[in-house]
N, C-alpha and C. Protein backbone atom coordinates (compact mmCIF):
# COMPACT_ATOMS: atom_id res chain seq x y z
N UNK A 1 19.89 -14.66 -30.35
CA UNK A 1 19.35 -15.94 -29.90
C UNK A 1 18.08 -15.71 -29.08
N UNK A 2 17.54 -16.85 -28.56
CA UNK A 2 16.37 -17.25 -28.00
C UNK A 2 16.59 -16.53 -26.08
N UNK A 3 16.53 -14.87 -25.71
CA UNK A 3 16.69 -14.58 -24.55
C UNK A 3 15.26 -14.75 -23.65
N UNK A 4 14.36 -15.08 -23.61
CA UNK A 4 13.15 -15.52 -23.05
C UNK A 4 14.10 -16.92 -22.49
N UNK A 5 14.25 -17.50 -23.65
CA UNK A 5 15.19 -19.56 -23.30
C UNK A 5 15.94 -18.85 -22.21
N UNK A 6 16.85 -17.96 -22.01
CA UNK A 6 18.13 -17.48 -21.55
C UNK A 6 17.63 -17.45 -20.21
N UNK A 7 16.67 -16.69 -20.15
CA UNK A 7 16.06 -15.87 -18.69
C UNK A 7 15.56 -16.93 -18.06
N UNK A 8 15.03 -17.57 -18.39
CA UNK A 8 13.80 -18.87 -18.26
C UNK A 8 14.92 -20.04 -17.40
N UNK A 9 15.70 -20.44 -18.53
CA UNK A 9 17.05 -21.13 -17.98
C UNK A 9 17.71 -20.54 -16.66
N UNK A 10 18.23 -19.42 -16.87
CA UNK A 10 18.73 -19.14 -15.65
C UNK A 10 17.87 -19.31 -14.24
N UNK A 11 16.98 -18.63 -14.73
CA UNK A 11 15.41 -18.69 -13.21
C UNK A 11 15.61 -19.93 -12.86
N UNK A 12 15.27 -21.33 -13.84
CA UNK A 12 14.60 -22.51 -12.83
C UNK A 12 16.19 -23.04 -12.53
N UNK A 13 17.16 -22.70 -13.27
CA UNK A 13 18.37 -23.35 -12.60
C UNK A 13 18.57 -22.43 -11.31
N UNK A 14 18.56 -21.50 -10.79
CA UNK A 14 18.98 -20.76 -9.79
C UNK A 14 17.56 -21.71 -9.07
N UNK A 15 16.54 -21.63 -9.14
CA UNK A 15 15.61 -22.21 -8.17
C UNK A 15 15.61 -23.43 -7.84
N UNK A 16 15.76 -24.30 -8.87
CA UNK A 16 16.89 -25.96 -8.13
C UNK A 16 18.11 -25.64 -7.42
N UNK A 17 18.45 -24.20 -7.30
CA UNK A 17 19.76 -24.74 -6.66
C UNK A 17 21.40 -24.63 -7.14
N UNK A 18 20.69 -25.12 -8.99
CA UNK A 18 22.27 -25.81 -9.46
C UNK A 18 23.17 -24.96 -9.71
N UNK A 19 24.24 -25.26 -9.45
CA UNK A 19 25.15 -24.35 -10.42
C UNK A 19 25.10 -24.72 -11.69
N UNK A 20 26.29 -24.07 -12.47
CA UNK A 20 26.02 -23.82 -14.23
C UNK A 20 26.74 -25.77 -14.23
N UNK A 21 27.83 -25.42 -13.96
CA UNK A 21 28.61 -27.02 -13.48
C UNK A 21 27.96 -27.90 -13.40
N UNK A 22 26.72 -28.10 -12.49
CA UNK A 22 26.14 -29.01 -11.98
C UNK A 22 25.30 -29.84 -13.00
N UNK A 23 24.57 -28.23 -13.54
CA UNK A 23 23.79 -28.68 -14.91
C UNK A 23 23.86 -29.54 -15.79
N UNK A 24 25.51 -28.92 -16.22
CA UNK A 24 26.52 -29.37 -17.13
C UNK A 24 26.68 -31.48 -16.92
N UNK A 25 26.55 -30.71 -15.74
CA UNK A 25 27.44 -32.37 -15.41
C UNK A 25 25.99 -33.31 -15.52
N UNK A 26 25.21 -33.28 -14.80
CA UNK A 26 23.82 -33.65 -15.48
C UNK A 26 22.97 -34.11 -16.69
N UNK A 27 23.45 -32.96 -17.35
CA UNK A 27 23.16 -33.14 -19.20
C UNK A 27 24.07 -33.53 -19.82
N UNK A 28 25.57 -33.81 -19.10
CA UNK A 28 26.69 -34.26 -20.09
C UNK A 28 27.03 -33.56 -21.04
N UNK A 29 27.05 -31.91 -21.27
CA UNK A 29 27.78 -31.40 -21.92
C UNK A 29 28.67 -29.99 -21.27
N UNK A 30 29.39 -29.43 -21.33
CA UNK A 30 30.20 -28.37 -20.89
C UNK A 30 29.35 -27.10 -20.14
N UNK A 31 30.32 -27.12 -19.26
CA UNK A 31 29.99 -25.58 -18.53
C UNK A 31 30.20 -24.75 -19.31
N UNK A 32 31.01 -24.90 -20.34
CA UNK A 32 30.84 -23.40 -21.28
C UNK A 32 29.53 -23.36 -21.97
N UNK A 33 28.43 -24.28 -22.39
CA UNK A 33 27.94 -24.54 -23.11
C UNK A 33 26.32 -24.18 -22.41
N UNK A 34 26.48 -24.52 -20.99
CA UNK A 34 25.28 -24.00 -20.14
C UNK A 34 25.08 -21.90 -20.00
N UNK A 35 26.84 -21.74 -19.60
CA UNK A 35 27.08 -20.64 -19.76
C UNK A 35 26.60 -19.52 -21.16
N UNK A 36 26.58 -20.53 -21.72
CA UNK A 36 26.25 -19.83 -23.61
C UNK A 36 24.78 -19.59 -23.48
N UNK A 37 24.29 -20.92 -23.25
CA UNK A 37 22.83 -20.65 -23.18
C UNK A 37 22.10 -19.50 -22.40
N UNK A 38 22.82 -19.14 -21.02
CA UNK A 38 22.32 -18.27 -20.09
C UNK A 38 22.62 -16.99 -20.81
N UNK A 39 24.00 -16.74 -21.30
CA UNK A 39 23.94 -15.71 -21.99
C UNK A 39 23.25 -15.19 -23.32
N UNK A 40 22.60 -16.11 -24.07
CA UNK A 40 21.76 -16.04 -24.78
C UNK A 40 22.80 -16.11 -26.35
N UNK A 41 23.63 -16.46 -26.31
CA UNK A 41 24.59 -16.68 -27.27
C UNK A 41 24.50 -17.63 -28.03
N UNK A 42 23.66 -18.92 -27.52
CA UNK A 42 23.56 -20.31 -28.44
C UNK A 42 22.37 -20.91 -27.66
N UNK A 43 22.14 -21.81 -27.99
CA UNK A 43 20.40 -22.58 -28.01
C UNK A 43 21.51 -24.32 -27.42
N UNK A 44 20.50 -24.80 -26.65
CA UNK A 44 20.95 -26.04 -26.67
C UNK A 44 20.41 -27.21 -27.60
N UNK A 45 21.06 -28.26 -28.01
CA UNK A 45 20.68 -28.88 -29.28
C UNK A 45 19.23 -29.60 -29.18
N UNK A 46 18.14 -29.50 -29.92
CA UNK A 46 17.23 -29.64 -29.51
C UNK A 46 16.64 -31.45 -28.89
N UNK A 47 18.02 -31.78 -29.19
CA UNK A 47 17.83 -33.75 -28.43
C UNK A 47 17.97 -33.31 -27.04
N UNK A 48 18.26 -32.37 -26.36
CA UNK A 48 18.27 -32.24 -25.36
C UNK A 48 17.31 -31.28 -24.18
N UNK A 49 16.36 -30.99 -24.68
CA UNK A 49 15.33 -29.71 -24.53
C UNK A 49 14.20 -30.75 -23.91
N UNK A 50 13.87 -31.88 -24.01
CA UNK A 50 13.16 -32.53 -22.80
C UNK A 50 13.97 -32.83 -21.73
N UNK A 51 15.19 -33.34 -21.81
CA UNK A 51 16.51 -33.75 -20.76
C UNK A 51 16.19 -32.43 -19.64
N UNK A 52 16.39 -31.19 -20.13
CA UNK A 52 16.64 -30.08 -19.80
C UNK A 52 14.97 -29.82 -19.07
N UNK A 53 13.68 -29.91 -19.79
CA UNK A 53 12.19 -29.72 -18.73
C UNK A 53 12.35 -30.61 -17.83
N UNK A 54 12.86 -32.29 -18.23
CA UNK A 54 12.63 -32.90 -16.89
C UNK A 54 13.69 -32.55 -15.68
N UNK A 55 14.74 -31.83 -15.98
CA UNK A 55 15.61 -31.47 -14.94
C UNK A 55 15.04 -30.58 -14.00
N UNK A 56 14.01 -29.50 -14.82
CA UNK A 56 13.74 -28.56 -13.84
C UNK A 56 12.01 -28.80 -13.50
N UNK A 57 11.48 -30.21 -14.25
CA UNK A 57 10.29 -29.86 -13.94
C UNK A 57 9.13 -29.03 -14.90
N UNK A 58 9.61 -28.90 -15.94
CA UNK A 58 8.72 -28.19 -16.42
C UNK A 58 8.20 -28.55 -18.14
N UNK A 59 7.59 -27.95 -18.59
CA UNK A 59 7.42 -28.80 -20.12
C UNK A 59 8.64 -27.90 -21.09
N UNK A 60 8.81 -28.33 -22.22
CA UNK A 60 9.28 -27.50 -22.70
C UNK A 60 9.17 -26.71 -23.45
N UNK A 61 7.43 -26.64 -23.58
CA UNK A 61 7.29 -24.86 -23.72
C UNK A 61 7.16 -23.92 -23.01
N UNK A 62 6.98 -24.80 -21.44
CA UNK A 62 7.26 -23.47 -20.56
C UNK A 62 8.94 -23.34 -20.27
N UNK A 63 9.78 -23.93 -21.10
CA UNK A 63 11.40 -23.29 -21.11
C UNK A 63 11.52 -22.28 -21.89
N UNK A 64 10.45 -22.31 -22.43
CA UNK A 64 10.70 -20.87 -23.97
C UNK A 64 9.43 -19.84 -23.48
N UNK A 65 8.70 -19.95 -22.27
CA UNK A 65 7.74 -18.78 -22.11
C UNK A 65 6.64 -18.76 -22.53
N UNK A 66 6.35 -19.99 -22.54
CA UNK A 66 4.78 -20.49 -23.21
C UNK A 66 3.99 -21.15 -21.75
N UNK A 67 3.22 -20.11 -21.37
CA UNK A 67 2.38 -20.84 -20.34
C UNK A 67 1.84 -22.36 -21.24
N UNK A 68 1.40 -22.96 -19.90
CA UNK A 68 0.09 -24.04 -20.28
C UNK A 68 -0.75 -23.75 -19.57
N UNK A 69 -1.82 -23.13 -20.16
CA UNK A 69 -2.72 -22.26 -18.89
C UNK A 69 -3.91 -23.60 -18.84
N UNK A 70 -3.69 -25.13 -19.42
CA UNK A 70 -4.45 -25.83 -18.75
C UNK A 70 -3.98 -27.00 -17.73
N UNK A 71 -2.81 -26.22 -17.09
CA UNK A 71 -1.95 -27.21 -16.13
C UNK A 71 -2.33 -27.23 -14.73
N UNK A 72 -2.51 -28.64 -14.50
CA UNK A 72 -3.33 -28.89 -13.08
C UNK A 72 -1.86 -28.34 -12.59
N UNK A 73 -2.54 -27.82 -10.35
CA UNK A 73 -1.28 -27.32 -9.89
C UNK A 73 -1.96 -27.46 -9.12
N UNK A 74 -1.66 -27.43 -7.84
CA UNK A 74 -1.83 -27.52 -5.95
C UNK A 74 -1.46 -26.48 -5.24
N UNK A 75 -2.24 -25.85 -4.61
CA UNK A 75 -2.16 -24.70 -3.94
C UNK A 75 -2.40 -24.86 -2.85
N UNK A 76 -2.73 -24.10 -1.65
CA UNK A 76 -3.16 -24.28 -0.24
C UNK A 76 -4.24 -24.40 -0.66
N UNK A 77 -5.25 -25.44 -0.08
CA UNK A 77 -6.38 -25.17 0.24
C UNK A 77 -7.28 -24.46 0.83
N UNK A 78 -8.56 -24.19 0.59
CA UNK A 78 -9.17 -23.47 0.62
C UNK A 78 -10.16 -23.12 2.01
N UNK A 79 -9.92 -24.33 2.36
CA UNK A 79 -10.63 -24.12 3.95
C UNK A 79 -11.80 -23.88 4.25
N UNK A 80 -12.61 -24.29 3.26
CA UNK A 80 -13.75 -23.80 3.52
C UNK A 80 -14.38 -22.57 2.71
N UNK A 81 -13.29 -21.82 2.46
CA UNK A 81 -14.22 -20.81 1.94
C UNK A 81 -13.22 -20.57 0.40
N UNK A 82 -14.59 -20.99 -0.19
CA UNK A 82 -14.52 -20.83 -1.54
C UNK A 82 -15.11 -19.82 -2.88
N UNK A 83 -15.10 -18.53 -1.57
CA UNK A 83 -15.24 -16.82 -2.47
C UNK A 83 -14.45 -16.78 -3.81
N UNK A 84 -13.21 -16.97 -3.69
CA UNK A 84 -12.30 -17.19 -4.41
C UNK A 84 -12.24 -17.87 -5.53
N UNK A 85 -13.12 -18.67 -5.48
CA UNK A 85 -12.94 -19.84 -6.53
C UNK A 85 -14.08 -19.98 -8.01
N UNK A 86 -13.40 -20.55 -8.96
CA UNK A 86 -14.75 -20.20 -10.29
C UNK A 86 -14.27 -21.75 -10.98
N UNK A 87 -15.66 -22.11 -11.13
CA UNK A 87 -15.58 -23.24 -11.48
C UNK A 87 -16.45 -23.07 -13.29
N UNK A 88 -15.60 -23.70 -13.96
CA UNK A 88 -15.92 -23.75 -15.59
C UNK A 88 -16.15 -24.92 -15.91
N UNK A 89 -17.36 -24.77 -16.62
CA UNK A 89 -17.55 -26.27 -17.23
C UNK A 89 -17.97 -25.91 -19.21
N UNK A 90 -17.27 -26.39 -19.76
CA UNK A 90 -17.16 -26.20 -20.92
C UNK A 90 -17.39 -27.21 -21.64
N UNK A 91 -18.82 -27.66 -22.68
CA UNK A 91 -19.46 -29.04 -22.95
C UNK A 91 -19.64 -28.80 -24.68
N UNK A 92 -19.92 -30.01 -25.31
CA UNK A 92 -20.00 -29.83 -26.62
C UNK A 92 -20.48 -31.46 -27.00
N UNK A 93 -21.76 -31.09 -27.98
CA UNK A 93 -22.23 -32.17 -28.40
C UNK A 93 -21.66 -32.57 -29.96
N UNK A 94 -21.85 -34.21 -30.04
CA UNK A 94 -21.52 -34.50 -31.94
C UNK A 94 -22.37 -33.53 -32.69
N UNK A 95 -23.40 -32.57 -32.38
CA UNK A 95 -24.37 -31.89 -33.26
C UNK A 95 -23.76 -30.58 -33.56
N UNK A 96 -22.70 -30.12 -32.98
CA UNK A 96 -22.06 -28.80 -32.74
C UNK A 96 -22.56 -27.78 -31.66
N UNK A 97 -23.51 -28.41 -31.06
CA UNK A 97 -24.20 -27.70 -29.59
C UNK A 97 -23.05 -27.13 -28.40
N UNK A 98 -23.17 -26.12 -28.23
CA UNK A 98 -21.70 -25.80 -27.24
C UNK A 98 -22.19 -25.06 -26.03
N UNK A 99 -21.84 -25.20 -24.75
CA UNK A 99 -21.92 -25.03 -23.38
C UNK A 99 -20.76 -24.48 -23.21
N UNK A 100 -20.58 -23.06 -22.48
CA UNK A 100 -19.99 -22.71 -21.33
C UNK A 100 -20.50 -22.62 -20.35
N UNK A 101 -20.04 -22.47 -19.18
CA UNK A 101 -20.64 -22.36 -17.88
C UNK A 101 -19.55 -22.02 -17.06
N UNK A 102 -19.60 -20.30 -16.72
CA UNK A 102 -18.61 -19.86 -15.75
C UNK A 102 -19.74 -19.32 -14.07
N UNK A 103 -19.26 -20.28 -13.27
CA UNK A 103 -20.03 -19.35 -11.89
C UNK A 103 -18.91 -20.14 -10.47
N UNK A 104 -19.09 -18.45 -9.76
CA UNK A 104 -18.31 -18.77 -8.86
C UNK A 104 -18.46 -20.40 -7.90
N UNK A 105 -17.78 -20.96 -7.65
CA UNK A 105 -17.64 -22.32 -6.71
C UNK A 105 -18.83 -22.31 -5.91
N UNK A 106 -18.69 -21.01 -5.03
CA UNK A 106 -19.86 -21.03 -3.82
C UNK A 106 -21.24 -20.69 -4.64
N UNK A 107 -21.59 -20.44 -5.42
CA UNK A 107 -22.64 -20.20 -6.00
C UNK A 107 -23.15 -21.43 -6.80
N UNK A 108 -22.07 -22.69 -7.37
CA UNK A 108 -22.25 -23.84 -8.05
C UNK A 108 -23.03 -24.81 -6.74
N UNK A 109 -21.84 -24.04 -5.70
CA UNK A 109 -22.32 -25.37 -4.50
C UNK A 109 -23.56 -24.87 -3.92
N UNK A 110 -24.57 -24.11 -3.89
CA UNK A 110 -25.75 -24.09 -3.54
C UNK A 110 -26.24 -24.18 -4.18
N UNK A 111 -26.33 -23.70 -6.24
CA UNK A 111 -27.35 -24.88 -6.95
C UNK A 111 -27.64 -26.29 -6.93
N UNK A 112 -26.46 -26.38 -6.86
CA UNK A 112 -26.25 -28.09 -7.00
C UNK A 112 -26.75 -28.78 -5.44
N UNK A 113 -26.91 -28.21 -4.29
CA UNK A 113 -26.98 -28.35 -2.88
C UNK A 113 -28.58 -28.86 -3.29
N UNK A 114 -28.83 -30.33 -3.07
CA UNK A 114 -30.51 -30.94 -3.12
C UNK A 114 -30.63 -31.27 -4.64
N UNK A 115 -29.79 -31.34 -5.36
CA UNK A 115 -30.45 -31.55 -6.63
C UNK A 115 -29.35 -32.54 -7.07
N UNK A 116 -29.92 -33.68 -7.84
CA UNK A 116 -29.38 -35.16 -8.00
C UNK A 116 -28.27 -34.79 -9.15
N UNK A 117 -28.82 -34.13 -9.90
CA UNK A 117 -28.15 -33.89 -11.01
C UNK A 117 -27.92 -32.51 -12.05
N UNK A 118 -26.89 -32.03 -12.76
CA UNK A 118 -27.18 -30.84 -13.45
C UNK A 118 -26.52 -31.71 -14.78
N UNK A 119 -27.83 -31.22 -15.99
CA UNK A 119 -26.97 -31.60 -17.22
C UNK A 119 -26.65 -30.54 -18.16
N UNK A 120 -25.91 -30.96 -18.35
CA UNK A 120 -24.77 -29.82 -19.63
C UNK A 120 -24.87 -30.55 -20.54
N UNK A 121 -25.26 -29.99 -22.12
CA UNK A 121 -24.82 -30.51 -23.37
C UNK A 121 -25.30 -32.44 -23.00
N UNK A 122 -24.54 -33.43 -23.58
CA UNK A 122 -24.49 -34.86 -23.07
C UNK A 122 -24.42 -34.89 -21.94
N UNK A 123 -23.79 -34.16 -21.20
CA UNK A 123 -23.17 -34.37 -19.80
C UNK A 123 -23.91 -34.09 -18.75
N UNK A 124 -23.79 -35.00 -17.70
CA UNK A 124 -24.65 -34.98 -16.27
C UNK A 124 -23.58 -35.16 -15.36
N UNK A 125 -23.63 -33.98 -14.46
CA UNK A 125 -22.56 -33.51 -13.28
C UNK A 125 -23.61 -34.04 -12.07
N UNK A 126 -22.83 -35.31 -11.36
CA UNK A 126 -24.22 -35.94 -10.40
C UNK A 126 -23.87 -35.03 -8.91
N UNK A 127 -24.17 -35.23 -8.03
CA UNK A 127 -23.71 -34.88 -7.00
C UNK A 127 -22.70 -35.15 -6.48
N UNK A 128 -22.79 -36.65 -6.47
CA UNK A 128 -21.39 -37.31 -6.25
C UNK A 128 -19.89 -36.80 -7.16
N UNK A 129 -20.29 -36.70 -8.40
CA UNK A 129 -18.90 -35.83 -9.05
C UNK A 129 -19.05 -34.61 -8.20
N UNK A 130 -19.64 -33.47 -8.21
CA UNK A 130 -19.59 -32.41 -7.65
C UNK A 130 -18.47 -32.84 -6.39
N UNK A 131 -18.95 -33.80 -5.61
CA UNK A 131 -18.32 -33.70 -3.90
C UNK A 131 -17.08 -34.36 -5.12
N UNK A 132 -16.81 -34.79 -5.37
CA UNK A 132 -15.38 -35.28 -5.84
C UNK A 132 -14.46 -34.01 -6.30
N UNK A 133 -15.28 -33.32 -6.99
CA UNK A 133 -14.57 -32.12 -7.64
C UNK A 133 -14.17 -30.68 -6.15
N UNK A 134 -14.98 -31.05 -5.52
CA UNK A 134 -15.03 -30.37 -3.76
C UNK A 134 -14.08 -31.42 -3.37
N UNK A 135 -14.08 -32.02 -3.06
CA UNK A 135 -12.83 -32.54 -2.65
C UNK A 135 -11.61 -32.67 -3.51
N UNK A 136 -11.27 -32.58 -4.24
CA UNK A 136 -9.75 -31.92 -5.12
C UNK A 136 -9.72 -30.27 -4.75
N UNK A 137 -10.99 -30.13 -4.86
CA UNK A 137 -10.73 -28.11 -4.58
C UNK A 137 -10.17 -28.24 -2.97
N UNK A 138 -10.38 -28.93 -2.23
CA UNK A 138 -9.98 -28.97 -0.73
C UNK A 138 -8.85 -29.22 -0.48
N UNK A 139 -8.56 -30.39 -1.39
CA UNK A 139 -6.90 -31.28 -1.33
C UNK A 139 -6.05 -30.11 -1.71
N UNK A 140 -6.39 -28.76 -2.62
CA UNK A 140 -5.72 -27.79 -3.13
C UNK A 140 -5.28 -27.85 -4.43
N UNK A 141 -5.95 -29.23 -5.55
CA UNK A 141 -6.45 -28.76 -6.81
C UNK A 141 -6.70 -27.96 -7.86
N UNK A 142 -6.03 -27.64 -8.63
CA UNK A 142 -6.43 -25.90 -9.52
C UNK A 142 -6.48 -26.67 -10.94
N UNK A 143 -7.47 -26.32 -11.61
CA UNK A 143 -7.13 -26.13 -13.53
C UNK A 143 -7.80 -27.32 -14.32
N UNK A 144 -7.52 -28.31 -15.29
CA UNK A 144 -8.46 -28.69 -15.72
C UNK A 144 -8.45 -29.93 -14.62
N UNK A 145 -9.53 -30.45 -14.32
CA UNK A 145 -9.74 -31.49 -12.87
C UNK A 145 -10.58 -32.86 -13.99
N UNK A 146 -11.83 -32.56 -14.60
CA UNK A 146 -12.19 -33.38 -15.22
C UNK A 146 -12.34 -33.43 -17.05
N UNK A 147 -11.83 -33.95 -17.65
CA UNK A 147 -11.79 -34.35 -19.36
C UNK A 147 -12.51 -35.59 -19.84
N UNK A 148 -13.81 -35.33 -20.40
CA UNK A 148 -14.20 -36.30 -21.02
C UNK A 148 -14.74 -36.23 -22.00
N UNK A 149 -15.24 -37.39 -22.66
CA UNK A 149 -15.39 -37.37 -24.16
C UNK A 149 -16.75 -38.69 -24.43
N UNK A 150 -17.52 -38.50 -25.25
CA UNK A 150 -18.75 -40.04 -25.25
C UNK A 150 -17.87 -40.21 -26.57
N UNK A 151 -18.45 -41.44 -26.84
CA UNK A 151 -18.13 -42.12 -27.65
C UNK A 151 -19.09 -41.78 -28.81
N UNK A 152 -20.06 -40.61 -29.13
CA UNK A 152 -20.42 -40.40 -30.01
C UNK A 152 -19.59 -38.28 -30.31
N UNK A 153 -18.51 -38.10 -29.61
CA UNK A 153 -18.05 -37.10 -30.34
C UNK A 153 -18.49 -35.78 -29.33
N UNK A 154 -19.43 -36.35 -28.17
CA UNK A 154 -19.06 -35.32 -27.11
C UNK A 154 -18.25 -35.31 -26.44
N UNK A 155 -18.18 -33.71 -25.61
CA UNK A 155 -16.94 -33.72 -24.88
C UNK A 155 -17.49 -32.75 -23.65
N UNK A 156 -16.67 -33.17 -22.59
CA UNK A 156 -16.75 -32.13 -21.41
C UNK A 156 -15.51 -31.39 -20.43
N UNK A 157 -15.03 -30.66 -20.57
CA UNK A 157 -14.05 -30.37 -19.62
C UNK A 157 -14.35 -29.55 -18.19
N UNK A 158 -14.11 -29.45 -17.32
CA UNK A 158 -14.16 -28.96 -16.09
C UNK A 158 -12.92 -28.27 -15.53
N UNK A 159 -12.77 -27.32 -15.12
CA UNK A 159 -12.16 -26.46 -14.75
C UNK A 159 -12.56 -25.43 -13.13
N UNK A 160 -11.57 -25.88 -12.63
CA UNK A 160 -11.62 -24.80 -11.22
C UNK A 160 -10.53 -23.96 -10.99
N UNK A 161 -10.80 -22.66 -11.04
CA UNK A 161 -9.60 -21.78 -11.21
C UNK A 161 -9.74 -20.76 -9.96
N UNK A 162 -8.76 -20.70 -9.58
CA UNK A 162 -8.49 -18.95 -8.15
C UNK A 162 -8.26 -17.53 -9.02
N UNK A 163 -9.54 -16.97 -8.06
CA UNK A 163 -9.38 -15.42 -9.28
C UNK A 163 -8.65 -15.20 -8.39
């Protein structure tokens, strides 16, 4: 069977807390049946595999060991000092024109420091987004922060990540 499911299962149930019982009693089916799963002996039926992410919080491909490496998350903030931090902006026009843009946070925030605007591909990052995107990095913010799209087939995503 599925022992990644097994390991995965056991972890976020021990980190809620629950017992195998508790689970059980939760999802409405048997403690032997939670027990199976931990041991890696049987799979739970798959009508029940969202029941089971929203119990612990998580999607359900991260129950089987599938990061989502574009999942916003909250960390301590940064306090000011943002050595640490890399901000990605990744742009694409209807023409097939494509933008990356990887530079550290503190290095974005002194280009951008006096200047109204930076454009990427379609996209114009004003100042005012910038302080918005500085302020989620402050609140303790991580991962994709802004997603957009024009109505002629561009797109922009934004990304602030902790090396």
């Amino acid at each position: 069977m599925n022992n990644k499911f097994a390991q995965n299962f056991t972890t976020l149930r021990k980190e809620k807390g629950y017992t195998q019982a508790s689970v059980a009693e939760k999802l409405n089916v048997s403690s032997q049946a939670v027990s199976k799963w931990e041991n890696g002996d049987s799979m739970p039926d798959v009508s029940l595999l969202g029941d089971i992410a929203d119990l612990f919080g998580v999607t359900i491909d991260e129950l089987f060991g599938r990061e989502n490496k574009e999942k916003v998350t909250v960390v301590d903030p940064p306090k000011g000092d943002y050595s640490g931090y890399l901000l990605r902006i990744d742009a694409g026009s209807p023409d097939g024109a494509h933008a990356k843009v990887n530079i550290p946070l503190s290095v974005a925030m002194i280009m951008l420091r006096g200047k109204a605007e930076v454009k990427i591909g379609d996209f114009t990052l004003t100042e005012k987004d910038f302080t918005n995107i500085i302020d989620m990095v402050d609140a303790g913010v991580l991962g994709p922060i802004v997603e957009a799209e024009s109505p002629d087939g561009g797109h922009a995503k934004i990304y602030v990540e902790k090396r």
